[in-house]
Protein backbone atom coordinates (compact mmCIF):
# COMPACT_ATOMS: atom_id res chain seq x y z
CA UNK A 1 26.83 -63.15 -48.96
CA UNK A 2 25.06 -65.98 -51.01
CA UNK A 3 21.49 -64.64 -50.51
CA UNK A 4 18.66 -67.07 -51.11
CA UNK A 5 15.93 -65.70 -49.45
CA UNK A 6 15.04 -61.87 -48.13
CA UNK A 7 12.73 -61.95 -45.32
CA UNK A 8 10.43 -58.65 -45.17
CA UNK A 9 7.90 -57.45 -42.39
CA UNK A 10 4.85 -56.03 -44.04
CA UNK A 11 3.50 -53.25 -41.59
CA UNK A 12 6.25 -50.96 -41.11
CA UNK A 13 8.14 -52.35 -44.02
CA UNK A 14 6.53 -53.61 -47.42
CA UNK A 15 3.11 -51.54 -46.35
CA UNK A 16 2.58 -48.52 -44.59
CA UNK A 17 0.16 -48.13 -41.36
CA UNK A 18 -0.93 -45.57 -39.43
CA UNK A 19 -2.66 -46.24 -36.38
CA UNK A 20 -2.67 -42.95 -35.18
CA UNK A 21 -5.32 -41.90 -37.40
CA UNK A 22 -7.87 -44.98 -36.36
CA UNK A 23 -7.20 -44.12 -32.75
CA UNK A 24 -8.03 -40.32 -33.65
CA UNK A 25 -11.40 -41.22 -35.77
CA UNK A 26 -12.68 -43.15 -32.82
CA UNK A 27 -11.85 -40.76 -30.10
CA UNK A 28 -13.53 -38.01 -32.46
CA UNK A 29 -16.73 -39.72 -32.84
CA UNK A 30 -16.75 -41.08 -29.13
CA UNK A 31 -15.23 -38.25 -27.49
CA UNK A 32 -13.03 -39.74 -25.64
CA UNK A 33 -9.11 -39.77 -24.82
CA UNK A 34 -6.56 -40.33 -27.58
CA UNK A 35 -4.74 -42.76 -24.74
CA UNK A 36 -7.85 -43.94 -23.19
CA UNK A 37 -8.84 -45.09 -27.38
CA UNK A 38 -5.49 -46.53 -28.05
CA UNK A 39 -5.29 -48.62 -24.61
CA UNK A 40 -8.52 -50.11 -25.64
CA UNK A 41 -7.69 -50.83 -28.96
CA UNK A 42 -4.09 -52.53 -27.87
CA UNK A 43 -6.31 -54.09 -25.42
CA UNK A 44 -5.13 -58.44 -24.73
CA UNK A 45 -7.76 -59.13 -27.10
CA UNK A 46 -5.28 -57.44 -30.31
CA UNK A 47 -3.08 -60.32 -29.12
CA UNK A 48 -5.12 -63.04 -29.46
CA UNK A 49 -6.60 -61.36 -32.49
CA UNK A 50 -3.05 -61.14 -34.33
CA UNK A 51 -2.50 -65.56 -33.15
CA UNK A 52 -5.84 -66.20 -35.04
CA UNK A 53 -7.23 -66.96 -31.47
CA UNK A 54 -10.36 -64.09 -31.71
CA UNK A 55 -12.36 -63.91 -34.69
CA UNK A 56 -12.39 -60.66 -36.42
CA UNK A 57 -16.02 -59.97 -34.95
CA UNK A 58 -14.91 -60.62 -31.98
CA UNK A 59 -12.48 -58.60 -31.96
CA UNK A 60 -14.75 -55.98 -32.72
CA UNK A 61 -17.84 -56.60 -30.00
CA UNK A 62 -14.86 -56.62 -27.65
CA UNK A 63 -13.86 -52.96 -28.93
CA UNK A 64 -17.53 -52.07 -29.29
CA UNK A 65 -18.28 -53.03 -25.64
CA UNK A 66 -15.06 -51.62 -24.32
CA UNK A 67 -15.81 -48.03 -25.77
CA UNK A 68 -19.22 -48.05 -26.19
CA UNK A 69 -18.26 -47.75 -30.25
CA UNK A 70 -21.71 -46.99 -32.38
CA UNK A 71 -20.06 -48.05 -35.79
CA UNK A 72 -21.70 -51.37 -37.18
CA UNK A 73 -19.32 -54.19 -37.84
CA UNK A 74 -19.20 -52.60 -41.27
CA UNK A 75 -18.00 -49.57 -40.38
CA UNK A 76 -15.46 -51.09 -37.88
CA UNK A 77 -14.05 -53.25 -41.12
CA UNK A 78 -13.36 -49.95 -43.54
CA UNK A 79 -11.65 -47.62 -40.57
CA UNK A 80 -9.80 -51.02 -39.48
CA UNK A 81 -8.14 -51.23 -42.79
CA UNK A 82 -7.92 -47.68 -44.69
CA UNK A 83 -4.72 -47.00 -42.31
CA UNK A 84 -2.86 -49.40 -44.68
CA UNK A 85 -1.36 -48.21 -47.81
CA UNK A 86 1.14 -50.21 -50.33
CA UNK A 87 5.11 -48.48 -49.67
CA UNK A 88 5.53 -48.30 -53.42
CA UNK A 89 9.53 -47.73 -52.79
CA UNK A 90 9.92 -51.29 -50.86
CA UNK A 91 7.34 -52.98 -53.22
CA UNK A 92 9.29 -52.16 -56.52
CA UNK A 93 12.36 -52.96 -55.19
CA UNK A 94 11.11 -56.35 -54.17
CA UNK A 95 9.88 -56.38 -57.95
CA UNK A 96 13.76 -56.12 -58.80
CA UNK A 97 14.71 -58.39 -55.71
CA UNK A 98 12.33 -61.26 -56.63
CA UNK A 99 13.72 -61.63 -60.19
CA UNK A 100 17.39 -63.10 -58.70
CA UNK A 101 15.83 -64.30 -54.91
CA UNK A 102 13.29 -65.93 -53.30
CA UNK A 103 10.76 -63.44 -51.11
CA UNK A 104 9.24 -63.90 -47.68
CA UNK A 105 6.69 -61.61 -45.82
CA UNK A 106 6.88 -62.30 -42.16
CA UNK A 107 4.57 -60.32 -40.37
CA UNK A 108 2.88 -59.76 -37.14
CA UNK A 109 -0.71 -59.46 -38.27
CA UNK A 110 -4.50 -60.21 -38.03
CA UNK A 111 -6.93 -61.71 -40.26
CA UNK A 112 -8.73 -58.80 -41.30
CA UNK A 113 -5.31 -56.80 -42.26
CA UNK A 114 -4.14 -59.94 -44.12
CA UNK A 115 -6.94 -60.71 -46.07
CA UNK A 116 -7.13 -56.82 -46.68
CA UNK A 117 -3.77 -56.84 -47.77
CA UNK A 118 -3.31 -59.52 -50.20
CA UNK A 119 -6.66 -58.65 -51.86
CA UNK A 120 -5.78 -54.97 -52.38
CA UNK A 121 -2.46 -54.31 -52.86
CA UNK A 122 -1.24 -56.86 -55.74
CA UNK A 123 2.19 -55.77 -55.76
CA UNK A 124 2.34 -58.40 -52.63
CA UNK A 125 1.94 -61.25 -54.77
CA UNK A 126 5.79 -61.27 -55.53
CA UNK A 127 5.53 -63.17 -52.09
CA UNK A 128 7.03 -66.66 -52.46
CA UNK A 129 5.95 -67.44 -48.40
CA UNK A 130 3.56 -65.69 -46.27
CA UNK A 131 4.19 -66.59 -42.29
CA UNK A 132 1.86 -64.60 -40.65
CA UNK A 133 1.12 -64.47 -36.81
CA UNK A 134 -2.66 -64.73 -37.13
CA UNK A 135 -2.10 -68.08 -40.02
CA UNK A 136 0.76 -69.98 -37.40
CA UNK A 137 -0.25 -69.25 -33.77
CA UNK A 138 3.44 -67.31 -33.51
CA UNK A 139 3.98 -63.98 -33.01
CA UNK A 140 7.29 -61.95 -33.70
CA UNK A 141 9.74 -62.06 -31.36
CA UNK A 142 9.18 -65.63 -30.83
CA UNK A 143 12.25 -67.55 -32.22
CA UNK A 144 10.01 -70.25 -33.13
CA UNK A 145 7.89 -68.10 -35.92
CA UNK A 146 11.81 -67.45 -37.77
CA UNK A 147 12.89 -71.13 -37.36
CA UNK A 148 9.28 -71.42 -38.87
CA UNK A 149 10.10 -69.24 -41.66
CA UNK A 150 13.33 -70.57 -42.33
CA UNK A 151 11.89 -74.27 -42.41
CA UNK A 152 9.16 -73.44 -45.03
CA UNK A 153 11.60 -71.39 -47.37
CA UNK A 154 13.71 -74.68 -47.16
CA UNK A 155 16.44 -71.98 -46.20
CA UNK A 156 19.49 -71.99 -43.83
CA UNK A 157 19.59 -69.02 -41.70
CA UNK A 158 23.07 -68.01 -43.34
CA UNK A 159 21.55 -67.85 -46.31
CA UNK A 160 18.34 -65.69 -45.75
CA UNK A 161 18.45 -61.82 -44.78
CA UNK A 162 15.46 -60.21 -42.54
CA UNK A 163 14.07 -56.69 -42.78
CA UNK A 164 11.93 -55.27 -40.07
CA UNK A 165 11.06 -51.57 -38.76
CA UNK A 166 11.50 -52.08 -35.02
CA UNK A 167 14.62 -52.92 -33.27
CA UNK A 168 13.88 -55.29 -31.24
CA UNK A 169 12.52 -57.48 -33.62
CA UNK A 170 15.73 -57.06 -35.88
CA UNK A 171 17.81 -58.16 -32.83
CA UNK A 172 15.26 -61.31 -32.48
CA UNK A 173 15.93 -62.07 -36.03
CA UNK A 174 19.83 -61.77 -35.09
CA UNK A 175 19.05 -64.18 -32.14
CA UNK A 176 17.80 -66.83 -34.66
CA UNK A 177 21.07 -66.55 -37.07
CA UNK A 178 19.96 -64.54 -39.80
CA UNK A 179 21.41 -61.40 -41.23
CA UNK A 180 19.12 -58.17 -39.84
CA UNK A 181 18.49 -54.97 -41.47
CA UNK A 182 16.69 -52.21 -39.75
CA UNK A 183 14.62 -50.79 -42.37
CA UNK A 184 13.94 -46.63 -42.12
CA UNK A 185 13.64 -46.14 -45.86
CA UNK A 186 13.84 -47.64 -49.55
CA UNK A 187 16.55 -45.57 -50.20
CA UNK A 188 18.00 -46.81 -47.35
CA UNK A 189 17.15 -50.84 -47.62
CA UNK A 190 18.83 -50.50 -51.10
CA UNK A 191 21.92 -49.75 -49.92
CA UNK A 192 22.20 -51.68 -46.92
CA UNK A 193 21.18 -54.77 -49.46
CA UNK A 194 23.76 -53.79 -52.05
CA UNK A 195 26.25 -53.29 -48.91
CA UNK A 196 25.82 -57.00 -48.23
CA UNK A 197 26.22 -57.65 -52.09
CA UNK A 198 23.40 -59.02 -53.16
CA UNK A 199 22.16 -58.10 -56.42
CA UNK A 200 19.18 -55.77 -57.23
């Protein structure tokens, strides 16, 4: 296909997150339920947090209040972000990728993890576009947030492929015309890329 623009997700995809481990620290220093932590961390509020509707310190009396949490907002901020870490095998191919095509992250995400992100892990910079949930009001699976995407690339959908980590959001992408790729590894992206000939 005549590939203009590759459309990433960050967590999942371009970055790696593990949530698990947040829940865990809080329920250790709490003492409370794995499920009872995570419930009240995917509380509504995570929702309005990831639309830029909640302020990040909101966000975080809410949690504080909800589980009785004795970290300052300090403390909250570090835990918050150390489950992100840079996928080095997506980001260097994207290095490769962004010499012949245009890059997009397209991600589900709140302020704290974006600012987090782009300040940390330089790699990300390769970004052309950023259309991020918490920046647009749109969240993923929205068709609205791709049409978005595809309007400030200045791309047709035909021309654009889209990489995301969870099905449903792949099939979303489908929904909205563009060519999907279920990403489970670099290895893996790389040939489902090359499969679709474009050039790495």
């Amino acid at each position: 296909m005549a590939c203009e623009l590759v459309i990433l997700d960050l967590g999942g995809v371009a970055v790696e997150f593990e949530s698990d481990r947040l829940i865990q620290q809080v329920a250790q220093v709490i003492g409370r339920a794995f499920d009872e932590v995570q419930q009240a961390v995917y509380h509504d509020e995570l929702l309005h947090f990831e639309l830029g509707r909640l302020k990040p310190q909101a966000y975080y009396e809410g949690l504080k209040r909800r589980l009785a949490l004795p970290w300052t907002y300090e403390q909250f901020v570090r835990a918050w972000n150390d489950i992100l870490r840079e996928n080095l095998e997506v980001t260097q191919l994207m290095q490769r990728l962004h010499k012949r095509h245009k890059l997009m992250a397209l991600s589900n995400t709140n302020e704290l993890h974006l600012d987090y992100m782009r300040a940390m892990m330089p790699a990300l910079s390769v970004f052309d576009h950023w259309i991020t949930s918490c920046e647009v009001g749109l969240r993923k699976p929205d068709p609205q947030i791709y049409l978005l995407a595809l309007r400030r690339a200045g791309v047709r959908a035909e021309a654009a492929v889209y990489v995301d980590d969870r099905p449903e959001l792949v099939e979303a992408g489908r929904g909205a015309g563009l060519t999907a790729i279920r990403f489970e590894s670099g290895a893996q992206l790389e040939q489902a890329l090359a499969a679709l000939g474009i050039n790495i």
